[in-house]
PDB file of N, CA and C in Angstrom:
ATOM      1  N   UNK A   1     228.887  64.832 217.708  1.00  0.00           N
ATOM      2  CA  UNK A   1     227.814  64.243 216.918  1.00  0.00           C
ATOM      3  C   UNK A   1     228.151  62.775 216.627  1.00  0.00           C
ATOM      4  N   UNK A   2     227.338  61.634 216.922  1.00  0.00           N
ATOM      5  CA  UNK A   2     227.237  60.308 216.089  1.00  0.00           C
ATOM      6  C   UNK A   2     227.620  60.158 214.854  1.00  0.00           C
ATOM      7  N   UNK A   3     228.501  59.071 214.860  1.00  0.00           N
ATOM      8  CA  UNK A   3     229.116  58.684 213.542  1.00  0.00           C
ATOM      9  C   UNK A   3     227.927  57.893 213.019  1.00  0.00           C
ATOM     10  N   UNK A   4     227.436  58.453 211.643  1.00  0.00           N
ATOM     11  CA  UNK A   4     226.422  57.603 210.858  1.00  0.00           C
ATOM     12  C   UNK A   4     227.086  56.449 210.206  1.00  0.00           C
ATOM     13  N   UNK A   5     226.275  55.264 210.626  1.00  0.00           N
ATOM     14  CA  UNK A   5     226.670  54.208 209.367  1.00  0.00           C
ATOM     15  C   UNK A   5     225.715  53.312 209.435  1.00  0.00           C
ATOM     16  N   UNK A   6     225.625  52.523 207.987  1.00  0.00           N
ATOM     17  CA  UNK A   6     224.722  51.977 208.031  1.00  0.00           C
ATOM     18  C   UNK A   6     223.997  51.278 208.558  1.00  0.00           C
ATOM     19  N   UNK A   7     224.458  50.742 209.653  1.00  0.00           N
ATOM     20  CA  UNK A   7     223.865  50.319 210.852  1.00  0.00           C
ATOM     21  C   UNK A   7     222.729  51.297 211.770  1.00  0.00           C
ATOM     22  N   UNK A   8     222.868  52.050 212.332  1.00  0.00           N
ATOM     23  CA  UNK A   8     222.594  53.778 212.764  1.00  0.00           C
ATOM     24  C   UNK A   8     221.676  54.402 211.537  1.00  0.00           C
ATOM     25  N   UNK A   9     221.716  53.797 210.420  1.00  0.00           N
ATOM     26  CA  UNK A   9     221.166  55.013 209.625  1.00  0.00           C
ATOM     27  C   UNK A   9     219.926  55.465 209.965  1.00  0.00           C
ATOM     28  N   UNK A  10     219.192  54.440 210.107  1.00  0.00           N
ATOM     29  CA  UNK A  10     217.481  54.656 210.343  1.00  0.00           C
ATOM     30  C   UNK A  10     217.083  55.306 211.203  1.00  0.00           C
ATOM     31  N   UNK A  11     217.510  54.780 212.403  1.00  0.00           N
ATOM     32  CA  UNK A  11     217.438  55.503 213.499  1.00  0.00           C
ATOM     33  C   UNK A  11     218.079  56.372 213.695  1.00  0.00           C
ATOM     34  N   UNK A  12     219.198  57.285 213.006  1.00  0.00           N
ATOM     35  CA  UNK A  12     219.817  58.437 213.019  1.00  0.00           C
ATOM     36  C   UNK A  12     218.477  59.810 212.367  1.00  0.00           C
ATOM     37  N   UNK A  13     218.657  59.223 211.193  1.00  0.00           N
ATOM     38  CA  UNK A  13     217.487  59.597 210.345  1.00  0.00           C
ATOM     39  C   UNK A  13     215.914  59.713 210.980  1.00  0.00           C
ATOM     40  N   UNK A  14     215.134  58.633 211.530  1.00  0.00           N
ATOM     41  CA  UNK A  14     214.161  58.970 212.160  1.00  0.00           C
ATOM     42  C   UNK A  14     214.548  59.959 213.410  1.00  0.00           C
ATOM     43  N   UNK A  15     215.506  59.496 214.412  1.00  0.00           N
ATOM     44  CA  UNK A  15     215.848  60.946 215.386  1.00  0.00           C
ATOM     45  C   UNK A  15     215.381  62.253 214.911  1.00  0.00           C
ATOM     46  N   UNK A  16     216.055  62.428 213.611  1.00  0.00           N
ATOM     47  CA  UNK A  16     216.268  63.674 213.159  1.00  0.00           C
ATOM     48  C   UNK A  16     214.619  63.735 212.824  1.00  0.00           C
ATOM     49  N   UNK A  17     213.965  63.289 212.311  1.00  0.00           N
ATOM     50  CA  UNK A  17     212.988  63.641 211.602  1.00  0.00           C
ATOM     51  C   UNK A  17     211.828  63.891 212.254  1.00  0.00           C
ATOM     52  N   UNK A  18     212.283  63.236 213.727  1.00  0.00           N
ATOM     53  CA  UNK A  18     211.542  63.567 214.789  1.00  0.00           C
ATOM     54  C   UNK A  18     211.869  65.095 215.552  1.00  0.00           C
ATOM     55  N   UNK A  19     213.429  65.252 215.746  1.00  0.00           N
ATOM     56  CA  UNK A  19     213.609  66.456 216.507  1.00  0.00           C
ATOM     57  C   UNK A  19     212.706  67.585 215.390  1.00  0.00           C
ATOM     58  N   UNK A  20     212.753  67.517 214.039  1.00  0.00           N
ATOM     59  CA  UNK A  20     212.383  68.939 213.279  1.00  0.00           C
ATOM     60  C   UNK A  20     210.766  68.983 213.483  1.00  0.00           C
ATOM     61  N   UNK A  21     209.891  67.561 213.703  1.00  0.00           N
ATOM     62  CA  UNK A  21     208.542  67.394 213.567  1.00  0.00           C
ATOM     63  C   UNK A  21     208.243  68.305 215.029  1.00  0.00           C
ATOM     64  N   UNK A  22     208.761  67.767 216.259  1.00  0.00           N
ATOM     65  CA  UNK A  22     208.681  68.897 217.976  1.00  0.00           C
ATOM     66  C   UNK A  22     208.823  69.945 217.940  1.00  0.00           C
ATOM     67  N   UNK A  23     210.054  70.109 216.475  1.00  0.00           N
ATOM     68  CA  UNK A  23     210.505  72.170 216.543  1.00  0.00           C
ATOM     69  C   UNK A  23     209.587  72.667 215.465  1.00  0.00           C
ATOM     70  N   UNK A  24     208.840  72.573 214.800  1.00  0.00           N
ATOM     71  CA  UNK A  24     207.755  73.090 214.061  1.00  0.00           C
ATOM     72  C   UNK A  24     206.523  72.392 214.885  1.00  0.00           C
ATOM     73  N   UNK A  25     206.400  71.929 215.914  1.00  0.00           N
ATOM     74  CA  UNK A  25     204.809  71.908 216.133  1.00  0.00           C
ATOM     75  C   UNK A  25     204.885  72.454 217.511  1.00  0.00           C
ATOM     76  N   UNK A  26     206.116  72.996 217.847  1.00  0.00           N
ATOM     77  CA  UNK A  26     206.453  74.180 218.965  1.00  0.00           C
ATOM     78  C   UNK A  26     206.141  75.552 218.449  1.00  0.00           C
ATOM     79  N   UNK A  27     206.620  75.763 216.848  1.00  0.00           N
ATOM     80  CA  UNK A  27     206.361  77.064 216.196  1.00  0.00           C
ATOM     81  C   UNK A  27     205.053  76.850 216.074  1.00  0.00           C
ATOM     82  N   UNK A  28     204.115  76.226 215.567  1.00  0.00           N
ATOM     83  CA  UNK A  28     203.158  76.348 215.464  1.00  0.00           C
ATOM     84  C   UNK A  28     202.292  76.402 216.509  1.00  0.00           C
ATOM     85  N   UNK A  29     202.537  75.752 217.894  1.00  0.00           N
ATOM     86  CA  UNK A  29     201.586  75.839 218.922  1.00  0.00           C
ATOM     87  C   UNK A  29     201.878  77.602 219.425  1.00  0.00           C
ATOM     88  N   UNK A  30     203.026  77.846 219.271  1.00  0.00           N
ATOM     89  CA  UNK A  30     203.328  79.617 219.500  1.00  0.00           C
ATOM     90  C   UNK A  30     202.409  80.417 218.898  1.00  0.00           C
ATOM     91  N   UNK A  31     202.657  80.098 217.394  1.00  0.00           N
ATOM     92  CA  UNK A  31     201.622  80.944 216.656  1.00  0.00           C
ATOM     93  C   UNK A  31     200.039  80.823 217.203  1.00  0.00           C
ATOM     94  N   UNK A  32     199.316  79.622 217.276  1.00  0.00           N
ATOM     95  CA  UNK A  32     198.505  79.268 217.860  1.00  0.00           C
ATOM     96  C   UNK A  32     197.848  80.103 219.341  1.00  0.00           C
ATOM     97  N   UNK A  33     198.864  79.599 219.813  1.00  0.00           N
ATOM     98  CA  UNK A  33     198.491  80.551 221.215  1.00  0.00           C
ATOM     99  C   UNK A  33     198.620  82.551 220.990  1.00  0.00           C
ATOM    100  N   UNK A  34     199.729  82.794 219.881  1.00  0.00           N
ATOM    101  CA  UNK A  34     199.387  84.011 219.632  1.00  0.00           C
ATOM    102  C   UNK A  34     198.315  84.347 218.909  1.00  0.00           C
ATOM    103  N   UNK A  35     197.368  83.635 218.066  1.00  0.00           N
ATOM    104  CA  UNK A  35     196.537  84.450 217.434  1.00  0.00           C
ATOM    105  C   UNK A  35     195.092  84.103 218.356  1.00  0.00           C
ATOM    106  N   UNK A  36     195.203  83.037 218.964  1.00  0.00           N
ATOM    107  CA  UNK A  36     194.453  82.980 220.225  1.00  0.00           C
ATOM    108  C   UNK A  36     194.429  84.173 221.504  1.00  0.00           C
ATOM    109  N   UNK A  37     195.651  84.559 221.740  1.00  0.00           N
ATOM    110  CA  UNK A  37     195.109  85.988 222.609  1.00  0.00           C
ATOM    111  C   UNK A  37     194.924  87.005 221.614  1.00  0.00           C
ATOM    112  N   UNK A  38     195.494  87.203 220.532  1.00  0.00           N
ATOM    113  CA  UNK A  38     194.686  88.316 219.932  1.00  0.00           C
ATOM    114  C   UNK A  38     193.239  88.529 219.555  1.00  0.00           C
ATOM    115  N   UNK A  39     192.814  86.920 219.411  1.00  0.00           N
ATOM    116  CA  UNK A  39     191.397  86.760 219.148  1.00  0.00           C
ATOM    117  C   UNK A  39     190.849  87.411 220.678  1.00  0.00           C
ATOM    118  N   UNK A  40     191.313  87.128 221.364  1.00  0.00           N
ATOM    119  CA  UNK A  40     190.659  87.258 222.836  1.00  0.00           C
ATOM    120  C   UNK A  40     190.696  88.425 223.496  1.00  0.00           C
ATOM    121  N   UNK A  41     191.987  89.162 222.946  1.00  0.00           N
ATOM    122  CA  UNK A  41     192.105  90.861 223.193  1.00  0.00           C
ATOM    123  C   UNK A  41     190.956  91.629 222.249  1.00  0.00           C
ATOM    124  N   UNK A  42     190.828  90.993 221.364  1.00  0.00           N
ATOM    125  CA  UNK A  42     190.198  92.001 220.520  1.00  0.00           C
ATOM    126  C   UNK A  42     188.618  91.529 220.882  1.00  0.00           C
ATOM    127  N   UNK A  43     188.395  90.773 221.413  1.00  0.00           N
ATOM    128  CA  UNK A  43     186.752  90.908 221.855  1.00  0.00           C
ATOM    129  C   UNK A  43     186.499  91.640 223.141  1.00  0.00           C
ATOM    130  N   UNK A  44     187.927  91.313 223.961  1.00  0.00           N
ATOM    131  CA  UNK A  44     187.878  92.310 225.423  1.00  0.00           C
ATOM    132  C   UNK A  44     187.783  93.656 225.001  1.00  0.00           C
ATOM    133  N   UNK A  45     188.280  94.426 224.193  1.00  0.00           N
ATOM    134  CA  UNK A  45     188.848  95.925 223.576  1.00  0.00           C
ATOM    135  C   UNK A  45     187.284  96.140 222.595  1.00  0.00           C
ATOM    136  N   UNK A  46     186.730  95.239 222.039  1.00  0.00           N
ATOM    137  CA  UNK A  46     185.055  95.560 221.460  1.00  0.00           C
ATOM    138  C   UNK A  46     184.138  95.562 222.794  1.00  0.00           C
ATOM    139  N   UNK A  47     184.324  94.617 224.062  1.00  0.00           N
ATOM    140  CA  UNK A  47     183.152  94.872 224.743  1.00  0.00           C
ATOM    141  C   UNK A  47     183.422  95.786 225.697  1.00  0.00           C
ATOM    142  N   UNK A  48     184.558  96.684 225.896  1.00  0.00           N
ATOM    143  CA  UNK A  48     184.964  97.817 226.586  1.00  0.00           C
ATOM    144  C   UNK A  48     184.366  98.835 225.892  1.00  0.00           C
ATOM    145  N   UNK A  49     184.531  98.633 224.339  1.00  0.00           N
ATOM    146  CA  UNK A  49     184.190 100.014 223.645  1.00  0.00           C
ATOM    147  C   UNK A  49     182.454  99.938 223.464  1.00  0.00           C
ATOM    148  N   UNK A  50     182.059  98.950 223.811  1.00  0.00           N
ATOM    149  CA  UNK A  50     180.886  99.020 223.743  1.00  0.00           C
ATOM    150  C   UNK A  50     179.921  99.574 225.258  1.00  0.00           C
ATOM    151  N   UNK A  51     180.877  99.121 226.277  1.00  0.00           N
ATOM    152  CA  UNK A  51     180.320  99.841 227.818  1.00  0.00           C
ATOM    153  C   UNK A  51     180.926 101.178 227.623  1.00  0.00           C
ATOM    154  N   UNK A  52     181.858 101.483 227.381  1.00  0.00           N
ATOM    155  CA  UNK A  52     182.396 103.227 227.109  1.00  0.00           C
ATOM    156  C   UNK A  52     181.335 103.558 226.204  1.00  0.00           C
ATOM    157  N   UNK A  53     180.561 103.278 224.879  1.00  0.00           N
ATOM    158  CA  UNK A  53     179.663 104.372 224.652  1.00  0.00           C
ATOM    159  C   UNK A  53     178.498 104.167 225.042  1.00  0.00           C
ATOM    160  N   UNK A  54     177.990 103.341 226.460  1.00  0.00           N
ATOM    161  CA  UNK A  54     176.999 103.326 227.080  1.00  0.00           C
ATOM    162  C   UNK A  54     176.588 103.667 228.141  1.00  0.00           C
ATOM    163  N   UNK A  55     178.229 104.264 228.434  1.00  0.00           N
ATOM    164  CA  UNK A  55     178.517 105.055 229.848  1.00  0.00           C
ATOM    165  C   UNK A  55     178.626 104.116 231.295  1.00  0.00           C
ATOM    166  N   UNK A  56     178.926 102.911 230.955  1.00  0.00           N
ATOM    167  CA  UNK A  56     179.042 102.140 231.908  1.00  0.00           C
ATOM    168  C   UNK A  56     180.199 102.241 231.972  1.00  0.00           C
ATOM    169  N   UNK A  57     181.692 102.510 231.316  1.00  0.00           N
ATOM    170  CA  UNK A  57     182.969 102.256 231.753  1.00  0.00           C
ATOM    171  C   UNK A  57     183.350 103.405 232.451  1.00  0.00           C
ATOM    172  N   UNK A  58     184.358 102.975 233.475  1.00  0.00           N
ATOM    173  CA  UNK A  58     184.849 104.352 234.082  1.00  0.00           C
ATOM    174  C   UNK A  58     185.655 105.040 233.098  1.00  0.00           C
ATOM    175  N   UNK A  59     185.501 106.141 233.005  1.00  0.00           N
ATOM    176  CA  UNK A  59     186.182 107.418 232.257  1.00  0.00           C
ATOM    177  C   UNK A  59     187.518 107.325 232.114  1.00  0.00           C
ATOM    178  N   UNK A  60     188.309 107.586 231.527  1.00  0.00           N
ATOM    179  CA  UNK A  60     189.888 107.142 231.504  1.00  0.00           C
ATOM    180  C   UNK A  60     190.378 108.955 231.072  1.00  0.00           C
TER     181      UNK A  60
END
């Protein structure tokens, strides 16, 4: 690790404040994309159940 001194500080400091800002808007694009396919499973799994009680889906 880099020796901080006052020279370095700022830019030690912004580094950092940058690496944590990429690793939370990585967690968040995750979450993102997960509640995005669930949104998207769960309309596939309503318009299945809606051809299954209309007798359009094949029988399982």
């Amino acid at each position: 690790m880099e020796q901080i001194t006052l020279e370095n500080y700022d830019r030690v400091t912004i580094e950092n404040h940058a690496a944590e800002l990429r690793a939370q808007a990585m967690k968040d694009g995750i979450r993102w994309i997960g509640s995005t396919l669930r949104s998207l499973l769960a309309g596939v799994h309503v318009q299945l159940n809606r051809r299954r009680m209309q007798g359009e889906g094949s029988p399982t």
